[in-house]
Protein backbone atom coordinates (compact mmCIF):
# COMPACT_ATOMS: atom_id res chain seq x y z
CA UNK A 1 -9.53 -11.82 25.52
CA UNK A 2 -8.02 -10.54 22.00
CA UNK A 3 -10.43 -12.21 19.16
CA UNK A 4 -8.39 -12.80 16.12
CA UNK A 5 -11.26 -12.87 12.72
CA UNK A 6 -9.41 -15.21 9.66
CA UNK A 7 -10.88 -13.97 6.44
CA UNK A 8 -10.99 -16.49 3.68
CA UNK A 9 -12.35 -15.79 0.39
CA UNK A 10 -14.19 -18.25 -1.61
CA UNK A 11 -15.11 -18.80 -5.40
CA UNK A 12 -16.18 -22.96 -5.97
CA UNK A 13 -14.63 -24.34 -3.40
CA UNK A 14 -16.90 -26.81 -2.28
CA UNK A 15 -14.25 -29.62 -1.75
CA UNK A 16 -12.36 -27.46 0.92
CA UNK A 17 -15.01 -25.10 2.49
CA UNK A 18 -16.42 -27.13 5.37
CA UNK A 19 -12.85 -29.29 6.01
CA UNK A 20 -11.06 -25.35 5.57
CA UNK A 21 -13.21 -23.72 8.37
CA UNK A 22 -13.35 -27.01 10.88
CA UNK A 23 -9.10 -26.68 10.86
CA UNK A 24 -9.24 -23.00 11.30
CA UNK A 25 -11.49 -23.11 14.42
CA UNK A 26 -9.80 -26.25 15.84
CA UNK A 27 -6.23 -23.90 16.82
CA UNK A 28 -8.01 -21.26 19.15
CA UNK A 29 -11.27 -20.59 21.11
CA UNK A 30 -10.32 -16.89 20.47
CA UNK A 31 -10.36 -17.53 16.29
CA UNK A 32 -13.24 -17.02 14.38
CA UNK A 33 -13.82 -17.24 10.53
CA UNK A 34 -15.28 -15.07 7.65
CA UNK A 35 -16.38 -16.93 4.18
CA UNK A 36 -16.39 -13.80 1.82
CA UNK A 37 -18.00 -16.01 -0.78
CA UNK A 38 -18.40 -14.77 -4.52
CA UNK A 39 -21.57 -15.98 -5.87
CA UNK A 40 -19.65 -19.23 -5.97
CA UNK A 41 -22.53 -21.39 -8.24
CA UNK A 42 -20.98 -24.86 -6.76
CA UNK A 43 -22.81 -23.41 -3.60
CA UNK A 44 -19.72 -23.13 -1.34
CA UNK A 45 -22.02 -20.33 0.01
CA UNK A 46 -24.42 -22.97 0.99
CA UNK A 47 -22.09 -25.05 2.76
CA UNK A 48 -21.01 -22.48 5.00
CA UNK A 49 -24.62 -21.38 6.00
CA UNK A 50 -25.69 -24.58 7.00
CA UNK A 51 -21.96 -24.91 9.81
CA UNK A 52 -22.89 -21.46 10.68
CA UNK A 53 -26.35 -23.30 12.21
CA UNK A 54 -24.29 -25.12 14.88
CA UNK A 55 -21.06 -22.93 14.94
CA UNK A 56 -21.17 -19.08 16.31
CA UNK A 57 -17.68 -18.64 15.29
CA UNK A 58 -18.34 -18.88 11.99
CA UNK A 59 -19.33 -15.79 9.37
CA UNK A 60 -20.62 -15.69 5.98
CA UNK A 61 -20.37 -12.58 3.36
CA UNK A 62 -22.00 -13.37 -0.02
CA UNK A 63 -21.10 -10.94 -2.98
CA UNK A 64 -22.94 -11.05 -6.22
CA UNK A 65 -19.72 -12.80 -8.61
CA UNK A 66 -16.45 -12.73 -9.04
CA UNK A 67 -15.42 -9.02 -7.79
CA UNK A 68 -11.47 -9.85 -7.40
CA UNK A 69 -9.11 -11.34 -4.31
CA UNK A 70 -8.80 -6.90 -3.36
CA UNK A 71 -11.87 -6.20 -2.54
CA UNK A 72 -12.96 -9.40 -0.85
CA UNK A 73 -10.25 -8.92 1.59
CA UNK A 74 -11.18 -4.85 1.94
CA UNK A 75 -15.05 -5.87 2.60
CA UNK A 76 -13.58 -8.56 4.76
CA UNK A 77 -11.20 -5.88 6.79
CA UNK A 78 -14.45 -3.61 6.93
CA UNK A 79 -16.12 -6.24 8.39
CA UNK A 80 -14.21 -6.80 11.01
CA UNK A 81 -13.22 -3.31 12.09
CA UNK A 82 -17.06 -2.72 12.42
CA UNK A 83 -16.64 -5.32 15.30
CA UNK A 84 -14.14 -5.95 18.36
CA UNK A 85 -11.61 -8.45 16.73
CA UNK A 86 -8.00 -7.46 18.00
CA UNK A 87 -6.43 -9.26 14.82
CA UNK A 88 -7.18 -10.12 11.50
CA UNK A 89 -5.91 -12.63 9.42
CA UNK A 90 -5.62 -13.41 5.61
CA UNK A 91 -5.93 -17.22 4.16
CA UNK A 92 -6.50 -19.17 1.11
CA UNK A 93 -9.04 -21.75 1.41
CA UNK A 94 -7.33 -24.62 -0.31
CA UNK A 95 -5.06 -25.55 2.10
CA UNK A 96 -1.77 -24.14 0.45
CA UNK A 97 -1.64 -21.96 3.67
CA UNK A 98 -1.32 -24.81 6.83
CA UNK A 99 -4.26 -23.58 9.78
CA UNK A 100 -1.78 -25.45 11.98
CA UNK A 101 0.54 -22.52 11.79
CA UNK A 102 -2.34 -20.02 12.94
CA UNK A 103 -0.69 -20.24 16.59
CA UNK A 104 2.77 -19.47 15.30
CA UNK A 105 1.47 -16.04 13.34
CA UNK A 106 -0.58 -15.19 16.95
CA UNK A 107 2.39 -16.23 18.63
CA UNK A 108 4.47 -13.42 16.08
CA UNK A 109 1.78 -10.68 16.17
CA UNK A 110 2.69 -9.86 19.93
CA UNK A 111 6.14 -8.05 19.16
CA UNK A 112 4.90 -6.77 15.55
CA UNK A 113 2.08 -4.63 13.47
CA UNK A 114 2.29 -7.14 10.55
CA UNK A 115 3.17 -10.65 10.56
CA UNK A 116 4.06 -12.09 7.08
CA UNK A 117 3.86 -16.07 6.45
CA UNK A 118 7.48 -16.35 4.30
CA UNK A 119 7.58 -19.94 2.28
CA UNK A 120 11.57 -18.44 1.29
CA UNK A 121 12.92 -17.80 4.87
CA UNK A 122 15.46 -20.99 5.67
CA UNK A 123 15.24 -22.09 2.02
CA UNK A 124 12.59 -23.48 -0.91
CA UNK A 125 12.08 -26.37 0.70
CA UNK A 126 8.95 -25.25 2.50
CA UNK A 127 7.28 -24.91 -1.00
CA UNK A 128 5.67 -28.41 -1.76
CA UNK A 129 4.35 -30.04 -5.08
CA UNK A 130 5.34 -26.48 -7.21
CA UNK A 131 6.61 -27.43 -10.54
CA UNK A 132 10.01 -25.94 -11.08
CA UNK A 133 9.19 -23.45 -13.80
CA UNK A 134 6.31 -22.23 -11.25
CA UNK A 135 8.66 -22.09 -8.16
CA UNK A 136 11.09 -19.60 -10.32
CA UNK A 137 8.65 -17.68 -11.53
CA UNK A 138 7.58 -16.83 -7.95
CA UNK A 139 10.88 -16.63 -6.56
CA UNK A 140 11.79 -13.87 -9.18
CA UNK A 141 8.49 -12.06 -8.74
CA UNK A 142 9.95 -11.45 -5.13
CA UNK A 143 12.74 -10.50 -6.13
CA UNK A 144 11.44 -8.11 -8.60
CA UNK A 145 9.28 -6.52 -5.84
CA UNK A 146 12.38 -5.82 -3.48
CA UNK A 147 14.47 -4.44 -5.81
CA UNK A 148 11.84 -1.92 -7.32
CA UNK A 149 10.17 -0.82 -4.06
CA UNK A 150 12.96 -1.62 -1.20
CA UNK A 151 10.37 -3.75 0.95
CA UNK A 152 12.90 -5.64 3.28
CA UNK A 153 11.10 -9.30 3.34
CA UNK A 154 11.78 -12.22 1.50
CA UNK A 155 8.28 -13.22 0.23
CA UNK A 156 6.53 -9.70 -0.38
CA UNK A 157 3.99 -11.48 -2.59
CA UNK A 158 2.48 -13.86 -0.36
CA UNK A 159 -0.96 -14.21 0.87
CA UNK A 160 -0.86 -15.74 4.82
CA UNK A 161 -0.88 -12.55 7.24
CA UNK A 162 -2.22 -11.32 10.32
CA UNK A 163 -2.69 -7.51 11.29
CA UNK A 164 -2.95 -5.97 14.12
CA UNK A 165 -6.40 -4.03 13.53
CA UNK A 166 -4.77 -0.62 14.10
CA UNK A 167 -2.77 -0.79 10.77
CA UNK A 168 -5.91 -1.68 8.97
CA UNK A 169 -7.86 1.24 10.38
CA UNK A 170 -5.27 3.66 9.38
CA UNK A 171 -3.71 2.21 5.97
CA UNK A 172 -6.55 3.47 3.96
CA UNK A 173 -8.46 0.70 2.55
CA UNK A 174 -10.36 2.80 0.43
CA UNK A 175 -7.07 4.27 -1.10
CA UNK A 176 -5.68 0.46 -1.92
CA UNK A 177 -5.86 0.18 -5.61
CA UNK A 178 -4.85 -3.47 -7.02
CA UNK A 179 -7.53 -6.74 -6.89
CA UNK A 180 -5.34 -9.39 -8.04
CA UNK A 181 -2.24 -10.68 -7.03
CA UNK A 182 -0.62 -7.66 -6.58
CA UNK A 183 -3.09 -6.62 -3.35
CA UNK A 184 -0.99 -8.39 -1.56
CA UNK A 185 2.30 -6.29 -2.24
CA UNK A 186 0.37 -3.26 -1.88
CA UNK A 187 -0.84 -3.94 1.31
CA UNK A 188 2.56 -4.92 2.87
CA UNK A 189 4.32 -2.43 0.94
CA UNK A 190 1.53 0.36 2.51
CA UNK A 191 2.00 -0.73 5.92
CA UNK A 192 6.19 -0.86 5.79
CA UNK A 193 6.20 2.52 4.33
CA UNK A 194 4.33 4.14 7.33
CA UNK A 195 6.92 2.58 9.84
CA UNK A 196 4.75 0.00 11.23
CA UNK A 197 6.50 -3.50 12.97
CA UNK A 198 6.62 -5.72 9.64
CA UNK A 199 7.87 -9.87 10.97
CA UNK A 200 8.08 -12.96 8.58
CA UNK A 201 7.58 -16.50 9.67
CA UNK A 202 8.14 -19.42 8.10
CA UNK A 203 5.56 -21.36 6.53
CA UNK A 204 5.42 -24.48 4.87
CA UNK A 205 3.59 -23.70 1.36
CA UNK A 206 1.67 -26.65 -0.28
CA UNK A 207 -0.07 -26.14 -3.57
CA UNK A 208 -3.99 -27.40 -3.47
CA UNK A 209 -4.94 -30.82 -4.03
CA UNK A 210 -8.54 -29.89 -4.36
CA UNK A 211 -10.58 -27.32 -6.47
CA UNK A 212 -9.36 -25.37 -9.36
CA UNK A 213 -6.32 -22.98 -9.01
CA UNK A 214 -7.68 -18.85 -9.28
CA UNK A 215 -4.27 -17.89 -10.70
CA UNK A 216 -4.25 -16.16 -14.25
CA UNK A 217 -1.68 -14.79 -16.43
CA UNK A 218 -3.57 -10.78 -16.42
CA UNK A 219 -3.06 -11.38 -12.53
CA UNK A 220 0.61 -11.43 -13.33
CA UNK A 221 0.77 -8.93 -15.48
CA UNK A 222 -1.26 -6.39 -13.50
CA UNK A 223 1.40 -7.13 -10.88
CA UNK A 224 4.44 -6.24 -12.83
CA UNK A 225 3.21 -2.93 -13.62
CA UNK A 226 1.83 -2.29 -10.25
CA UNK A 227 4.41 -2.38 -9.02
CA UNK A 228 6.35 0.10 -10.60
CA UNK A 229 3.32 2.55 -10.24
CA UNK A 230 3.36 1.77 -6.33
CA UNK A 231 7.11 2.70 -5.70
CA UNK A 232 6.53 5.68 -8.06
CA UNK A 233 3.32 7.46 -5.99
CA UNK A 234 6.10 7.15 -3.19
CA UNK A 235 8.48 8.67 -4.65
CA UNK A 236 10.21 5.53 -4.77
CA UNK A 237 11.04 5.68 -0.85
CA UNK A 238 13.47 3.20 0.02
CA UNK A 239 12.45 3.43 3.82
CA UNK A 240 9.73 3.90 6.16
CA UNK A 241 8.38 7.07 8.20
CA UNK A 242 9.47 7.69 11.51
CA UNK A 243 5.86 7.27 12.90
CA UNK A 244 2.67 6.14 11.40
């Protein structure tokens, strides 16, 4: 039986936490979750602790403050290659990325390496409640990222994924070099590059109705020039290696 781990990091988000996890466990006996909580002083840590009393399935890592979206998801990766999950999954925990379409990326992950949640492919419509200026802003940003590193998917900056856990054991976590919004480029952009099976799905992408948004404009901005720096340690390599 292949366990799939679905990493969610946390900073105050109380309202969500318990309802977040409940959803996530409720699409497979197989799926379990891991709360990398940051010090999070509305004691989201807290929650979790007391449904890990009664639920197995469920994990807690508590860091000591805000240490960035990066490394949560790298202690969270570490975490689960120490154990015998066959996949591993990325998530917000505000319900912008739908748990109902958990099946759908297990579903993709058996004829690819890295499956991709796309809120572009078949059209903007799947993005819900974005203000227009927002919508553009992220619809250029992924354009921006294909043009500059060649990474052949239509939402390169998103945040829903699921690995296979041989990519993660050989990407070089330890090598991966952005925290913020661009981690998530990075990480795709890594795994393309050594010739690894890259799928997008569609997803339907609502923004949160409760808890406070993370984004910030230095998130942004370390993404623009991250970018550039990215395609330029590769030579700017417009495909990927043969093997891996």
């Amino acid at each position: 039986m292949n366990k799939t781990l679905v990493i969610i990091p946390t900073y105050n988000e109380k309202e969500n936490a318990q309802e977040i996890i409940t959803a996530v466990l409720n699409q497979s006996p197989t799926v379990e979750v891991l709360i990398v909580d940051d010090g999070s002083p509305d004691g989201t840590g807290d929650i979790v602790a007391a449904m890990q009393k009664t639920k197995p399935r469920i994990h807690l890592m508590r860091r000591a403050g805000k240490q960035g979206l990066g490394t949560a998801y790298i202690a969270g990766f570490k975490w689960a290659l120490a154990r015998d999950f066959a996949f591993v999954m990325e998530m917000d925990a505000d319900f912008s990325h739908d748990p109902k379409e958990i099946p759908n990326f297990l579903k993709a992950i058996e004829s690819a390496d890295l499956v991709l949640g796309s809120r572009y492919t078949g059209g903007v419509a799947r993005v819900v409640n974005w203000p227009l200026k927002r919508l553009a802003l992220s619809k250029g940003a992924s354009l921006y990222v294909r043009l500059i590193t060649g990474l052949p998917v239509m939402d390169p900056t998103g945040g829903f994924k699921c690995f296979r856990r041989q990519v993660l054991e050989v990407i070089g976590l330890d090598e991966i070099r952005c925290s913020g919004y661009a981690f998530q480029i990075e990480l795709s952009y890594k795994t393309w590059l050594r010739g690894y099976r890259v799928r997008e799905i569609p997803i339907t992408f609502a923004d949160r109705t409760a808890g406070k948004s993370k984004m910030a404009g230095n998130i942004v901005r370390e993404a623009l020039w991250m970018v550039w720096s990215m395609a330029a340690q590769h030579g700017f390599r417009r495909r990927p290696s043969a093997g891996h």
